[in-house]
C-alpha atoms as a PDB file:
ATOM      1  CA  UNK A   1     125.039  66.178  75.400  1.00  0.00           C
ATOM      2  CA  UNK A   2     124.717  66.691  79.145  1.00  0.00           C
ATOM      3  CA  UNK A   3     124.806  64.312  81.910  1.00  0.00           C
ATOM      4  CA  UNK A   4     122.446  64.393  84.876  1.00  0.00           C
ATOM      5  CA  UNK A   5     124.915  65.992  87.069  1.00  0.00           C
ATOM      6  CA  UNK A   6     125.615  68.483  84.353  1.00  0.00           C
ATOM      7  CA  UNK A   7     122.125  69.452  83.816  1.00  0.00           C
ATOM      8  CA  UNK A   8     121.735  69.831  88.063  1.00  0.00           C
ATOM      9  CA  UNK A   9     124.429  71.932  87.958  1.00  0.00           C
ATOM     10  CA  UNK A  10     122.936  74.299  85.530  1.00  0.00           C
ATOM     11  CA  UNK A  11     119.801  74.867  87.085  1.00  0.00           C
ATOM     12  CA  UNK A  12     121.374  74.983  90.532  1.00  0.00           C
ATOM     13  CA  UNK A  13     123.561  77.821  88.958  1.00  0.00           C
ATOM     14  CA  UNK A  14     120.300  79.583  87.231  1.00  0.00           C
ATOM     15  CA  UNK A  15     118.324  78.976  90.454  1.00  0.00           C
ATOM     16  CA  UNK A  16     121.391  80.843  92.855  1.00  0.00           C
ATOM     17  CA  UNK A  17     121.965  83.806  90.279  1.00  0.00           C
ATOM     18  CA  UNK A  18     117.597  84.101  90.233  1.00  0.00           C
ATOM     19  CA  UNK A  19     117.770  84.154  94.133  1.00  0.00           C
ATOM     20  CA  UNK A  20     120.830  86.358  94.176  1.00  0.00           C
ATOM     21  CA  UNK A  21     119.081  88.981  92.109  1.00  0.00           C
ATOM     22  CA  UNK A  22     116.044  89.175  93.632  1.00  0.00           C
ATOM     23  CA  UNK A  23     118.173  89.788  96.262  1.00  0.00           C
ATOM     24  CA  UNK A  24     119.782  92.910  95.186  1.00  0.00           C
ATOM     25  CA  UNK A  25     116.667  94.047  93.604  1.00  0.00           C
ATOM     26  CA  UNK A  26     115.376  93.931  97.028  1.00  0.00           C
ATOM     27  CA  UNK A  27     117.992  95.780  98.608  1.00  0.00           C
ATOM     28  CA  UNK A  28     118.321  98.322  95.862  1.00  0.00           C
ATOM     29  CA  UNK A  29     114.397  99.051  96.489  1.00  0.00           C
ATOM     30  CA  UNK A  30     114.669  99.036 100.081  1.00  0.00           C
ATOM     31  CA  UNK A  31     117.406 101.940 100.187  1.00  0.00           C
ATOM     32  CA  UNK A  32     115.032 104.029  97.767  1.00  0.00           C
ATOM     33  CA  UNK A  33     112.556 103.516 100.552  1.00  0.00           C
ATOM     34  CA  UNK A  34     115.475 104.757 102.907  1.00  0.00           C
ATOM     35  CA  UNK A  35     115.783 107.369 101.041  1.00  0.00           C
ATOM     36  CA  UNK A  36     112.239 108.491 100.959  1.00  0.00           C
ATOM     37  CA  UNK A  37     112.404 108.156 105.034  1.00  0.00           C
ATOM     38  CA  UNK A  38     115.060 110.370 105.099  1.00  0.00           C
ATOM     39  CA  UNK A  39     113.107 113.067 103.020  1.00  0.00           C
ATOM     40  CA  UNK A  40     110.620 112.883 105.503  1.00  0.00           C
ATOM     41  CA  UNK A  41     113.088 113.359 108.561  1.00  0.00           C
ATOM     42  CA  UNK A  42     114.568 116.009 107.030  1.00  0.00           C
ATOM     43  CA  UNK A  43     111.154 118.127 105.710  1.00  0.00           C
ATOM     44  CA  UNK A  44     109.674 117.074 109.479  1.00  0.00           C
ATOM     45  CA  UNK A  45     108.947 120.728 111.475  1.00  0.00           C
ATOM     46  CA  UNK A  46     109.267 119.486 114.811  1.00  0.00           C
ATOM     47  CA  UNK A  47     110.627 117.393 117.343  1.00  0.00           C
ATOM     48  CA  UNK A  48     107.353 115.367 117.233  1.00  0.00           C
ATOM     49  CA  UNK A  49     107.417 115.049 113.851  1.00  0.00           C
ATOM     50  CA  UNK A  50     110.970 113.698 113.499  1.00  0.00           C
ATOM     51  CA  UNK A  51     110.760 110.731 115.882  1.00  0.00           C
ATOM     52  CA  UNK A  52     107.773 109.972 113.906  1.00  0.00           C
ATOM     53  CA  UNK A  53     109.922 109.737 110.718  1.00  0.00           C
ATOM     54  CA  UNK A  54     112.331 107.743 112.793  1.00  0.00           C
ATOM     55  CA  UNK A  55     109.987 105.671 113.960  1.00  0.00           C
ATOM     56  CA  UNK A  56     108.358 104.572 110.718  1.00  0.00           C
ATOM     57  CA  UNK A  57     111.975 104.398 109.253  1.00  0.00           C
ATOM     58  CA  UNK A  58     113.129 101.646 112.107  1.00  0.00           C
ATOM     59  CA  UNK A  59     109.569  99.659 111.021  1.00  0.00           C
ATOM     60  CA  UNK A  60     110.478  99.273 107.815  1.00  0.00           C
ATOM     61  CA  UNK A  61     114.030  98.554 107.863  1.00  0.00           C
ATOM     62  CA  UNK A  62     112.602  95.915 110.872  1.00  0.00           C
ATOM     63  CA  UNK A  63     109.850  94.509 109.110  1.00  0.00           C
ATOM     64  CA  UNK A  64     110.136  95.310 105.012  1.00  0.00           C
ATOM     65  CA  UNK A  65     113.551  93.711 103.847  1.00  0.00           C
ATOM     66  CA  UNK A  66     113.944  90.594 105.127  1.00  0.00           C
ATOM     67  CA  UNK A  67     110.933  89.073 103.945  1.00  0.00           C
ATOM     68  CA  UNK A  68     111.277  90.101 100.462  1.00  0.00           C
ATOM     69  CA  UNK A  69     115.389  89.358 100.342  1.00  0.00           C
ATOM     70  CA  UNK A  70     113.971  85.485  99.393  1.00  0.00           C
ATOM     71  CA  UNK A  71     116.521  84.230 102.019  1.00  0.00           C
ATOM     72  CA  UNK A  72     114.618  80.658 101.687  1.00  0.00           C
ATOM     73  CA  UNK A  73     115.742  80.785  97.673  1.00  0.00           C
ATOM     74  CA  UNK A  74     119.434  81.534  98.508  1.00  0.00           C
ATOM     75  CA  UNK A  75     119.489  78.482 100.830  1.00  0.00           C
ATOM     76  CA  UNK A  76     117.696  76.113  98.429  1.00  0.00           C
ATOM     77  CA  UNK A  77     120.548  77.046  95.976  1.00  0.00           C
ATOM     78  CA  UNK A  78     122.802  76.845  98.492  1.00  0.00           C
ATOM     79  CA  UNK A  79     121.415  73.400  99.297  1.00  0.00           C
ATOM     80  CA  UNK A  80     121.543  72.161  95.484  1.00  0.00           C
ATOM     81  CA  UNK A  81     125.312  73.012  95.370  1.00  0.00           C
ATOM     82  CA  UNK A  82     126.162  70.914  98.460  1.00  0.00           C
ATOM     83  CA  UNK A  83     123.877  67.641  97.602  1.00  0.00           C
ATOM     84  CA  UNK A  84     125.989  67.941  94.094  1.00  0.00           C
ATOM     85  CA  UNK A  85     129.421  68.237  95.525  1.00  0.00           C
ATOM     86  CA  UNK A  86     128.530  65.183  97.416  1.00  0.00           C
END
């Protein structure tokens, strides 16, 4: 049977690879996102057009990762893991 520490441990470990794989899921969405900017760069007709595809692109990659990368789950795990190797 598990101890206390040995059950912490566990969930730390579930809670860091959960965090971890949002993640990648996150970043794996956001360059499928990249990728649909750079469809639209490369279809734009004009100058005009082009800076507009640009600019939309820099928004996003500004604005629409970082938020949903969980960073506040990563540290919580990371968090766990120190209180237990106290």
């Amino acid at each position: 049977m598990k101890n206390e520490t040995e059950w912490q441990t566990q969930i730390a470990a579930q809670n860091a690879a959960d965090a971890l794989a949002n993640a990648r899921g996150t970043l794996m969405r956001a360059l499928q996102e990249l990728d649909s900017y750079i469809e639209k760069f490369d279809a734009a007709d004009s100058p005009a057009r082009k800076a507009e595809a640009l600019n939309w692109t820099l928004n996003y990659l500004a604005t629409g990762i970082a938020p949903n990368l969980r960073l506040d789950l990563i540290a919580n795990a990371q968090a766990q893991f120190t209180r237990l190797a106290k």
